[in-house]
C-alpha atoms as a PDB file:
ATOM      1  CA  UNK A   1    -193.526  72.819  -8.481  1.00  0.00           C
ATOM      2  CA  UNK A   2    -197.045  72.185  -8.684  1.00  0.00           C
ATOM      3  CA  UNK A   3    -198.121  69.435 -11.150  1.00  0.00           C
ATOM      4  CA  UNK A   4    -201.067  69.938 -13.495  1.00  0.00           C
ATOM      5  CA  UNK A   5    -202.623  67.850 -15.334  1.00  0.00           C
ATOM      6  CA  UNK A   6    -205.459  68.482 -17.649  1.00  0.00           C
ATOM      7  CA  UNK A   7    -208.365  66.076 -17.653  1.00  0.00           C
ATOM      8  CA  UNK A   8    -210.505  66.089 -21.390  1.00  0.00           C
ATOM      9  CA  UNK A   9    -213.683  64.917 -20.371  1.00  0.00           C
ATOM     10  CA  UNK A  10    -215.374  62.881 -23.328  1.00  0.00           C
ATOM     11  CA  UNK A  11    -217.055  60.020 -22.386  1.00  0.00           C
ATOM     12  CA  UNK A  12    -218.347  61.218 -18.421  1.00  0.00           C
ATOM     13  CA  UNK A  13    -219.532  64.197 -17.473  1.00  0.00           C
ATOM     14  CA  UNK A  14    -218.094  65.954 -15.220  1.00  0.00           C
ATOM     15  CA  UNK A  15    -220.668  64.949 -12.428  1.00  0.00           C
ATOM     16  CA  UNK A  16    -219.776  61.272 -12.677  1.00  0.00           C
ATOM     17  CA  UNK A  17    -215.865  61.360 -13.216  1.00  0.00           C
ATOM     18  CA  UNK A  18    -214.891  64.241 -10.762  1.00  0.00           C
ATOM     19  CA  UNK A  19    -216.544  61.599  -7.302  1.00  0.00           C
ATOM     20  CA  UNK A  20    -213.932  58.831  -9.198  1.00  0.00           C
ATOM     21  CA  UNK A  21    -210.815  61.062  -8.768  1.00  0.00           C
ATOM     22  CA  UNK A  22    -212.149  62.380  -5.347  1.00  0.00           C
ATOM     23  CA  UNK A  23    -212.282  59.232  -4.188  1.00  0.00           C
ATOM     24  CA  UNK A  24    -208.527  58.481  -5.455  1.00  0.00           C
ATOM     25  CA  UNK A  25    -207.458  61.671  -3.582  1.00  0.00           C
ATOM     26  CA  UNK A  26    -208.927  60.855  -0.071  1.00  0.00           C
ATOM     27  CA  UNK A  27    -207.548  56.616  -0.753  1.00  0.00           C
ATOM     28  CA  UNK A  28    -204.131  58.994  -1.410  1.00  0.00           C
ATOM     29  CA  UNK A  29    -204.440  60.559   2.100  1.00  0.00           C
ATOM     30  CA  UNK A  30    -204.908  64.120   0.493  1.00  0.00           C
ATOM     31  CA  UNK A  31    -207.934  66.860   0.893  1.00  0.00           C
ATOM     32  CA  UNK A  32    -209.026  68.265  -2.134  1.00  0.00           C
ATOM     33  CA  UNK A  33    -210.306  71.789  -3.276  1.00  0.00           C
ATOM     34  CA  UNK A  34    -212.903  71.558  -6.118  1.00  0.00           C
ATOM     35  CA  UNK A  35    -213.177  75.393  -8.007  1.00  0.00           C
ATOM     36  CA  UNK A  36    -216.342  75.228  -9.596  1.00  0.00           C
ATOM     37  CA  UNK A  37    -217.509  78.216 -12.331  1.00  0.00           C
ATOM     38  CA  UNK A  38    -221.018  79.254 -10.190  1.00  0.00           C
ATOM     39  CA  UNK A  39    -222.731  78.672  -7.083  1.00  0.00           C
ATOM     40  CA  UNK A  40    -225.952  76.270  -9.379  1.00  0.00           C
ATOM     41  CA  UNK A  41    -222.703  73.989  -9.937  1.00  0.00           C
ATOM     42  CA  UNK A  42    -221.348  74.510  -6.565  1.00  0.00           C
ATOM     43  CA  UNK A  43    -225.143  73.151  -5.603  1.00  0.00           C
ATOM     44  CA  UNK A  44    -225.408  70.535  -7.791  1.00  0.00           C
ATOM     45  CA  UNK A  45    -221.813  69.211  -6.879  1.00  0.00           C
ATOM     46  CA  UNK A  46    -222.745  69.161  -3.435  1.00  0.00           C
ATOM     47  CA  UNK A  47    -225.712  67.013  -4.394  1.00  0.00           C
ATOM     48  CA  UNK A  48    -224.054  64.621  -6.488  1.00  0.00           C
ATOM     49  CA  UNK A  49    -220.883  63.705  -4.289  1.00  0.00           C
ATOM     50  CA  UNK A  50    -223.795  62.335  -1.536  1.00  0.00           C
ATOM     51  CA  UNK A  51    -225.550  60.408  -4.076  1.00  0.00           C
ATOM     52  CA  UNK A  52    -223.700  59.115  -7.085  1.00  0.00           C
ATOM     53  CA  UNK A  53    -223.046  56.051  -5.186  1.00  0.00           C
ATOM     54  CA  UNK A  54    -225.623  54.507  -3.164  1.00  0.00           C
ATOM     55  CA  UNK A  55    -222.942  52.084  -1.764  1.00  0.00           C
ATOM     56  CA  UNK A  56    -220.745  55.177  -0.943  1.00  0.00           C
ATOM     57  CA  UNK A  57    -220.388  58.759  -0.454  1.00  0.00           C
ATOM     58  CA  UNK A  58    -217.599  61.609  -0.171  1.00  0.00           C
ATOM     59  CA  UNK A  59    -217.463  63.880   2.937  1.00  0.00           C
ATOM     60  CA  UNK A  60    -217.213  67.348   1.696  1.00  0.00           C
ATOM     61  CA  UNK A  61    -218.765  70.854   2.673  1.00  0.00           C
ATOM     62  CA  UNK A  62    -219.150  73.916   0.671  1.00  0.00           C
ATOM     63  CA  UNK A  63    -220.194  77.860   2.449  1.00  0.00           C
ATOM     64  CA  UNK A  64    -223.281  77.044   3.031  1.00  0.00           C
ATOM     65  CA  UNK A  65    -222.363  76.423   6.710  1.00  0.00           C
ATOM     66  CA  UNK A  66    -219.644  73.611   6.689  1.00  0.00           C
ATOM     67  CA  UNK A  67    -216.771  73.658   8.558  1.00  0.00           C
ATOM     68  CA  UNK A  68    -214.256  73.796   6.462  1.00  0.00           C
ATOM     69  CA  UNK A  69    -211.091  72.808   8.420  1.00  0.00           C
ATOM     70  CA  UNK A  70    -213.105  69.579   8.822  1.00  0.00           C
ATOM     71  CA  UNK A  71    -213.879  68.875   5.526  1.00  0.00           C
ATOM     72  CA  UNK A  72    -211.387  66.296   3.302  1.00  0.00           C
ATOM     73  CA  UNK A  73    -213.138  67.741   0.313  1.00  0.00           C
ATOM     74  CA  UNK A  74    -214.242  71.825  -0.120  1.00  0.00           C
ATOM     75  CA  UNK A  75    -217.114  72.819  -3.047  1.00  0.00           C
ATOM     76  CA  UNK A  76    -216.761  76.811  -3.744  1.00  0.00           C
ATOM     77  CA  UNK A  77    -216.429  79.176  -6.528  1.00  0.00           C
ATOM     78  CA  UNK A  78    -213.857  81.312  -4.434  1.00  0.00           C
ATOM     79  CA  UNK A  79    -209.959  81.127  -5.082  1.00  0.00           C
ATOM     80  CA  UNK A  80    -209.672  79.623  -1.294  1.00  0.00           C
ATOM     81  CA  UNK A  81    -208.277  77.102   0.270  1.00  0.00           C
ATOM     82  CA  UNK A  82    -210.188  76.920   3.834  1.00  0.00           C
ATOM     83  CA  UNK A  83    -209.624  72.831   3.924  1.00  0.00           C
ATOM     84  CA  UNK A  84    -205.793  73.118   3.437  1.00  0.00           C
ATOM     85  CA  UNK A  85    -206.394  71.256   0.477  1.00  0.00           C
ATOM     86  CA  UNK A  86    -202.944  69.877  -1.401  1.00  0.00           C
ATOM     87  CA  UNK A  87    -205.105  69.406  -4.150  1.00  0.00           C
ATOM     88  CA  UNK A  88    -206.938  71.480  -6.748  1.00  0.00           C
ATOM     89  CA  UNK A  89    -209.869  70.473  -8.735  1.00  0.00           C
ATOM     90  CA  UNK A  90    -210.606  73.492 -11.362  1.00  0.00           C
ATOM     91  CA  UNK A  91    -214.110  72.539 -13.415  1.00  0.00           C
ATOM     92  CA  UNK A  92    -216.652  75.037 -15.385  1.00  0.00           C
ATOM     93  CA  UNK A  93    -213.174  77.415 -16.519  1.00  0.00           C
ATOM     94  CA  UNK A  94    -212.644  78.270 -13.061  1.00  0.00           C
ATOM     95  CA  UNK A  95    -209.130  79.264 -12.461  1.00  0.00           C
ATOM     96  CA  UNK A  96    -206.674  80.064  -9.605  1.00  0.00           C
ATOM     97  CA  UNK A  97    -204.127  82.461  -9.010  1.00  0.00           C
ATOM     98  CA  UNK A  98    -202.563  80.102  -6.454  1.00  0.00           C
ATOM     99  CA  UNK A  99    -201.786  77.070  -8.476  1.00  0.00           C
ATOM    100  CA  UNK A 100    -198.387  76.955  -6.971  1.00  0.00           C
ATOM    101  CA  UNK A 101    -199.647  76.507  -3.405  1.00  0.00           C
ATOM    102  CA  UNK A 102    -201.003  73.147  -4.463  1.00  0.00           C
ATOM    103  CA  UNK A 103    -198.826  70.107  -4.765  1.00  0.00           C
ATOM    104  CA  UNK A 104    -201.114  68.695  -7.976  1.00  0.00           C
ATOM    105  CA  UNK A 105    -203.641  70.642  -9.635  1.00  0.00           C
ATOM    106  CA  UNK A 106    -206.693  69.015 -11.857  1.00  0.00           C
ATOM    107  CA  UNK A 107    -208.057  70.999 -14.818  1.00  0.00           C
ATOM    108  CA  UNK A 108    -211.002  69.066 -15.683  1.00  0.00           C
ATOM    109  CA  UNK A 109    -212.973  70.569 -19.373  1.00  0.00           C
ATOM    110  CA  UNK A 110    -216.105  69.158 -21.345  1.00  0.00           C
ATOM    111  CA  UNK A 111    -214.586  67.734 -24.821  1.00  0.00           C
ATOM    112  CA  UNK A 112    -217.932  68.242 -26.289  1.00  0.00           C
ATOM    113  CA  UNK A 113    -218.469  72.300 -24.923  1.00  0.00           C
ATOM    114  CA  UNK A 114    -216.000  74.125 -27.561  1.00  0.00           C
ATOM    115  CA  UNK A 115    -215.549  76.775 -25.114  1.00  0.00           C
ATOM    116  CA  UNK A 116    -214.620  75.270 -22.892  1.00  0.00           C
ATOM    117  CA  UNK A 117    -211.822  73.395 -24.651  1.00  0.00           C
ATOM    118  CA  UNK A 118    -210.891  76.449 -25.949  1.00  0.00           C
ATOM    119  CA  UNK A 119    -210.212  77.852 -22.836  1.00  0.00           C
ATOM    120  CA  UNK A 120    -208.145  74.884 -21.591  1.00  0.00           C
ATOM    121  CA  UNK A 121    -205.975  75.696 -24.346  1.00  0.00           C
ATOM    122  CA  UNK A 122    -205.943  79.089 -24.063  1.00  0.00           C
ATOM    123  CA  UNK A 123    -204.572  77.661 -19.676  1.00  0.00           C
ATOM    124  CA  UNK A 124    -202.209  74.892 -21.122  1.00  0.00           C
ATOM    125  CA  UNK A 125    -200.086  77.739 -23.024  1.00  0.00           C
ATOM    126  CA  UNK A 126    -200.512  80.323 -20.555  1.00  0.00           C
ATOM    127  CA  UNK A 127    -198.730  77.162 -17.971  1.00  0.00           C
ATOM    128  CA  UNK A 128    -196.783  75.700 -20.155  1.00  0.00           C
ATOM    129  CA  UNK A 129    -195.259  79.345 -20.953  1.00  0.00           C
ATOM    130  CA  UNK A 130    -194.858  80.076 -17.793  1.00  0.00           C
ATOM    131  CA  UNK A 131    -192.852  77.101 -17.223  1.00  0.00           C
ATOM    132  CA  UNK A 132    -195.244  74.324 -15.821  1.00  0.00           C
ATOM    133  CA  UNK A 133    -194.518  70.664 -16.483  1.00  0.00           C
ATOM    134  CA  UNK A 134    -198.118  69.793 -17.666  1.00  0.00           C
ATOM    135  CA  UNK A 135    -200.067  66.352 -18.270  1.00  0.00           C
ATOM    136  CA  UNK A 136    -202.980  65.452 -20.422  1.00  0.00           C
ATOM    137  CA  UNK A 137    -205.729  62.754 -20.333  1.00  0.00           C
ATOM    138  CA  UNK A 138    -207.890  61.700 -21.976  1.00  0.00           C
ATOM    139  CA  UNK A 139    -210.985  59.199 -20.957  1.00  0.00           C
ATOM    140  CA  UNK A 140    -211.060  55.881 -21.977  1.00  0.00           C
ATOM    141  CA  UNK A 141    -214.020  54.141 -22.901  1.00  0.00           C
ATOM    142  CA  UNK A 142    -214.794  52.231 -19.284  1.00  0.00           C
ATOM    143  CA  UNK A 143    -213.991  56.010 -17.995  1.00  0.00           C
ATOM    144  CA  UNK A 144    -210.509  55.320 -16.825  1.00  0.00           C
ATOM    145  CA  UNK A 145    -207.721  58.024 -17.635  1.00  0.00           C
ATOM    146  CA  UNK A 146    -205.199  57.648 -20.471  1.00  0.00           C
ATOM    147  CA  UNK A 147    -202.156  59.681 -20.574  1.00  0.00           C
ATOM    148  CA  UNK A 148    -201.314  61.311 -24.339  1.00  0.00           C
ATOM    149  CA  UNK A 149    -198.548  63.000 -25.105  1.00  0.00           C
ATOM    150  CA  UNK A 150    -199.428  66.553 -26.750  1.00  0.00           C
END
């Protein structure tokens, strides 16, 4: 079964914690599917994952004329999986309805957009009711991940 874990974003926004766990995924030997909520984020993904690092960047394509079967990392809005990622990135209240093809699935929310954690509440009963094991973190203040226990 798939493992989820959802990831409360608080002290990072999205833009600068999502390359961090990208980058754990690829070290990992894994391709990874990011979900975003629009094609502006999709866009502004694509931007940040070439530049957030000037010492580094993460290979990844999106639709805009990538290839995906050669891309470790796939930007779309679409509930794909072109890359044959094993991993699932869902940001902006995306969602898939093929969680369960995924062998780990992230659900990254703003703590500070109350929609948005509403939502990811409204996903962690609607998975843990349907039986999921789920996980919750929580940033630290050096942006590292915590585990709590719900």
């Amino acid at each position: 079964m798939t493992e989820i874990a959802f990831y409360h974003l608080q002290k990072w926004p999205l833009e600068k914690a999502l390359p961090k766990l990208l980058e754990k995924t690829l070290e990992a030997g894994k391709r990874a599917l990011v979900m975003a909520g629009s094609e502006d984020r999709v866009s502004a993904l694509d931007g940040q994952l070439w530049s957030y690092d000037p010492a580094s960047w993460l290979p990844h394509g999106s639709a805009k004329g990538d290839d995906a079967s050669q891309q470790p990392v796939w930007l779309t809005i679409e509930d794909e999986n072109p890359n044959e990622a094993s991993f699932l990135f869902l940001t902006d209240g995306a969602y898939s309805e093929k969680i369960q093809n995924y062998e780990r699935c992230f659900i990254m929310f703003d703590g500070n957009d109350s929609e948005r954690v509403n939502e990811a509440r409204r996903q962690w009963k609607m998975l843990k009711d349907s039986g999921h094991t789920l996980t919750y973190w929580r940033q630290t203040e050096g942006g590292g991940w915590k585990e709590k226990s719900i």
